[in-house]
C-alpha atoms as a PDB file:
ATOM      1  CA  UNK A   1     -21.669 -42.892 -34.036  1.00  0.00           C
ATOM      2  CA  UNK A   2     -22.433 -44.925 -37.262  1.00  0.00           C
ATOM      3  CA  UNK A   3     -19.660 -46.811 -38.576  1.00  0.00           C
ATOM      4  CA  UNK A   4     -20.592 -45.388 -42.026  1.00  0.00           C
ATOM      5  CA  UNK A   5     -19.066 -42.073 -40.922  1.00  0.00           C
ATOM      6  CA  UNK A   6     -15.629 -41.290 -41.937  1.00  0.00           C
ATOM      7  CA  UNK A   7     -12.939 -38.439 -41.497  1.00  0.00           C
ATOM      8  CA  UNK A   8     -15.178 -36.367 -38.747  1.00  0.00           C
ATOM      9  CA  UNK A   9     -14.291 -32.857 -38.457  1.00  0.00           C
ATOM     10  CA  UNK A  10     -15.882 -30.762 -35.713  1.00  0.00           C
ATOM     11  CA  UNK A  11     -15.624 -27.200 -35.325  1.00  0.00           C
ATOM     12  CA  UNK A  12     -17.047 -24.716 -32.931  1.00  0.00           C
ATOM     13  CA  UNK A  13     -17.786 -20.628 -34.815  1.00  0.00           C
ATOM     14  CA  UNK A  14     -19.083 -17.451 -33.252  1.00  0.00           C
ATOM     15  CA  UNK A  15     -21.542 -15.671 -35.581  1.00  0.00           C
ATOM     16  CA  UNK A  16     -23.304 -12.659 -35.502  1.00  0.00           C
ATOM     17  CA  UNK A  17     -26.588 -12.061 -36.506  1.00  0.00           C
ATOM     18  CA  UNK A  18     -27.946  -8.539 -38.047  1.00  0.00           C
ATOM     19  CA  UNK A  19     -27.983  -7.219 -34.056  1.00  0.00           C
ATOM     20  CA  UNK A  20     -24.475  -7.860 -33.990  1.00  0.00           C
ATOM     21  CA  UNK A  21     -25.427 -10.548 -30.971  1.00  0.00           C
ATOM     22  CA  UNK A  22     -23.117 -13.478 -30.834  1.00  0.00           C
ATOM     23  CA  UNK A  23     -24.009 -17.353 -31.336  1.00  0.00           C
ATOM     24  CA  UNK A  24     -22.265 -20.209 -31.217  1.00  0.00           C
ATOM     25  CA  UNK A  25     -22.286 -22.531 -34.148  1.00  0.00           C
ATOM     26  CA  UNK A  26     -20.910 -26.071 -34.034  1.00  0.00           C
ATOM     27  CA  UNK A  27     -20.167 -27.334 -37.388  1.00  0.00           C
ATOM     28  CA  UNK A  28     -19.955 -31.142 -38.423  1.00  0.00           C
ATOM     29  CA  UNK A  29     -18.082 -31.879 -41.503  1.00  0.00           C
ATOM     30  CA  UNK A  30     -17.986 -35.725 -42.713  1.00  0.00           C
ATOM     31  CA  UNK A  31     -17.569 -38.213 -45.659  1.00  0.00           C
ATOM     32  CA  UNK A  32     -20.328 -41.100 -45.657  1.00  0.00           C
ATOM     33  CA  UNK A  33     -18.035 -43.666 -47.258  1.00  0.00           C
ATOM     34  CA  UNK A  34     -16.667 -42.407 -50.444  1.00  0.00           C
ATOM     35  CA  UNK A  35     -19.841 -39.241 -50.309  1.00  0.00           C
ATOM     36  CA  UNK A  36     -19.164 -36.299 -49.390  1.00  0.00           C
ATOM     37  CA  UNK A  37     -18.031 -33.952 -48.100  1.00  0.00           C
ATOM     38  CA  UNK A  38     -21.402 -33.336 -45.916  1.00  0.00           C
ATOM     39  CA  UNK A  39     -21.627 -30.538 -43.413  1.00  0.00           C
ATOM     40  CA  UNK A  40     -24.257 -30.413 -40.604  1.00  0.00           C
ATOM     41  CA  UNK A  41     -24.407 -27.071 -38.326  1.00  0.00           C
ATOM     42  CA  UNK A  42     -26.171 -27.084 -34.840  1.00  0.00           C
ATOM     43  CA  UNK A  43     -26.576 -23.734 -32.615  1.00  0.00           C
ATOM     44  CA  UNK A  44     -25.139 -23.726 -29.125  1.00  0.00           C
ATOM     45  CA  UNK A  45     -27.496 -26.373 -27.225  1.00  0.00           C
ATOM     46  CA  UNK A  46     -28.983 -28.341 -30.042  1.00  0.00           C
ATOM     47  CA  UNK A  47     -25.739 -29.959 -30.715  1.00  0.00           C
ATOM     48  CA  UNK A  48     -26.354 -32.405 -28.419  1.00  0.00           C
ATOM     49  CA  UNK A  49     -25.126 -36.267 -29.552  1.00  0.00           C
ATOM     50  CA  UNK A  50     -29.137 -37.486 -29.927  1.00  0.00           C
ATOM     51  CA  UNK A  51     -29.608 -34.451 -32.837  1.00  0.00           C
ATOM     52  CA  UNK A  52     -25.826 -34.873 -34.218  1.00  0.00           C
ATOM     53  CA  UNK A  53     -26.782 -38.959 -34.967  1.00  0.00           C
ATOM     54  CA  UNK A  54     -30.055 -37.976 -36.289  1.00  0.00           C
ATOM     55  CA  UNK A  55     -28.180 -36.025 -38.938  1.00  0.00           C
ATOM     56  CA  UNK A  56     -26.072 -38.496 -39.740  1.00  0.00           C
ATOM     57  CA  UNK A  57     -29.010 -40.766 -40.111  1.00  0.00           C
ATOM     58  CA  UNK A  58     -31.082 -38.637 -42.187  1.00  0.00           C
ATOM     59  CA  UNK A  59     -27.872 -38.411 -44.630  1.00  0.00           C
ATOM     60  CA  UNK A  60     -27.632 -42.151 -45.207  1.00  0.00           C
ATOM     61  CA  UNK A  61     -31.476 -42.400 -45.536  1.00  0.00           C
ATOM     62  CA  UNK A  62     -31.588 -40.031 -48.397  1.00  0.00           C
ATOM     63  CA  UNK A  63     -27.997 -41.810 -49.474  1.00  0.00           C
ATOM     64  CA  UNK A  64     -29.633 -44.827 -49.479  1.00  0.00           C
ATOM     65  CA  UNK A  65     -33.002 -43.925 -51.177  1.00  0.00           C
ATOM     66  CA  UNK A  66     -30.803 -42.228 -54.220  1.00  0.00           C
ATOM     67  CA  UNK A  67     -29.172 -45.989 -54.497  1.00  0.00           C
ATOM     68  CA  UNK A  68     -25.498 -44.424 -53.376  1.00  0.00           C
ATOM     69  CA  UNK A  69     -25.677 -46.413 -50.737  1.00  0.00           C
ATOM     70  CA  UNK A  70     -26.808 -50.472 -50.306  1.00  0.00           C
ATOM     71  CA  UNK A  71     -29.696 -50.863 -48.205  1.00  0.00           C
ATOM     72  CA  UNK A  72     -28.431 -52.725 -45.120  1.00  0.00           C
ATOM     73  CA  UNK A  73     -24.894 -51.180 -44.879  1.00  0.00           C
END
């Protein structure tokens, strides 16, 4: 995990969709820094830790390209 991450929260939800079938929901909630909070949600089997860092990444990118962030940190 990126050292840029700070006060992770996971959580795991059942949902229903319009069927009334159930899915599971895992739900990342996370400060980059002083930013946030952020909240990422991945269904039951795409939470795995490969699309969870990607997330993260693609936060600081877009943190970074807005100047909120230094380039480098």
């Amino acid at each position: 995990m990126n050292d840029l991450i700070k006060y992770l929260h996971v959580t795991s939800q059942t949902r229903f969709d319009a069927r009334g079938n159930p899915n599971a929901v895992t739900q990342y909630s996370y400060y980059i820094l002083n930013h946030g909070p952020f909240s990422d949600e991945y269904t039951e089997g795409k939470d795995t830790p490969e699309a969870v860092n990607a997330g993260f990444t693609a936060r600081i990118d877009k943190l970074r390209a807005v100047g909120a962030l230094p380039v480098g940190s």
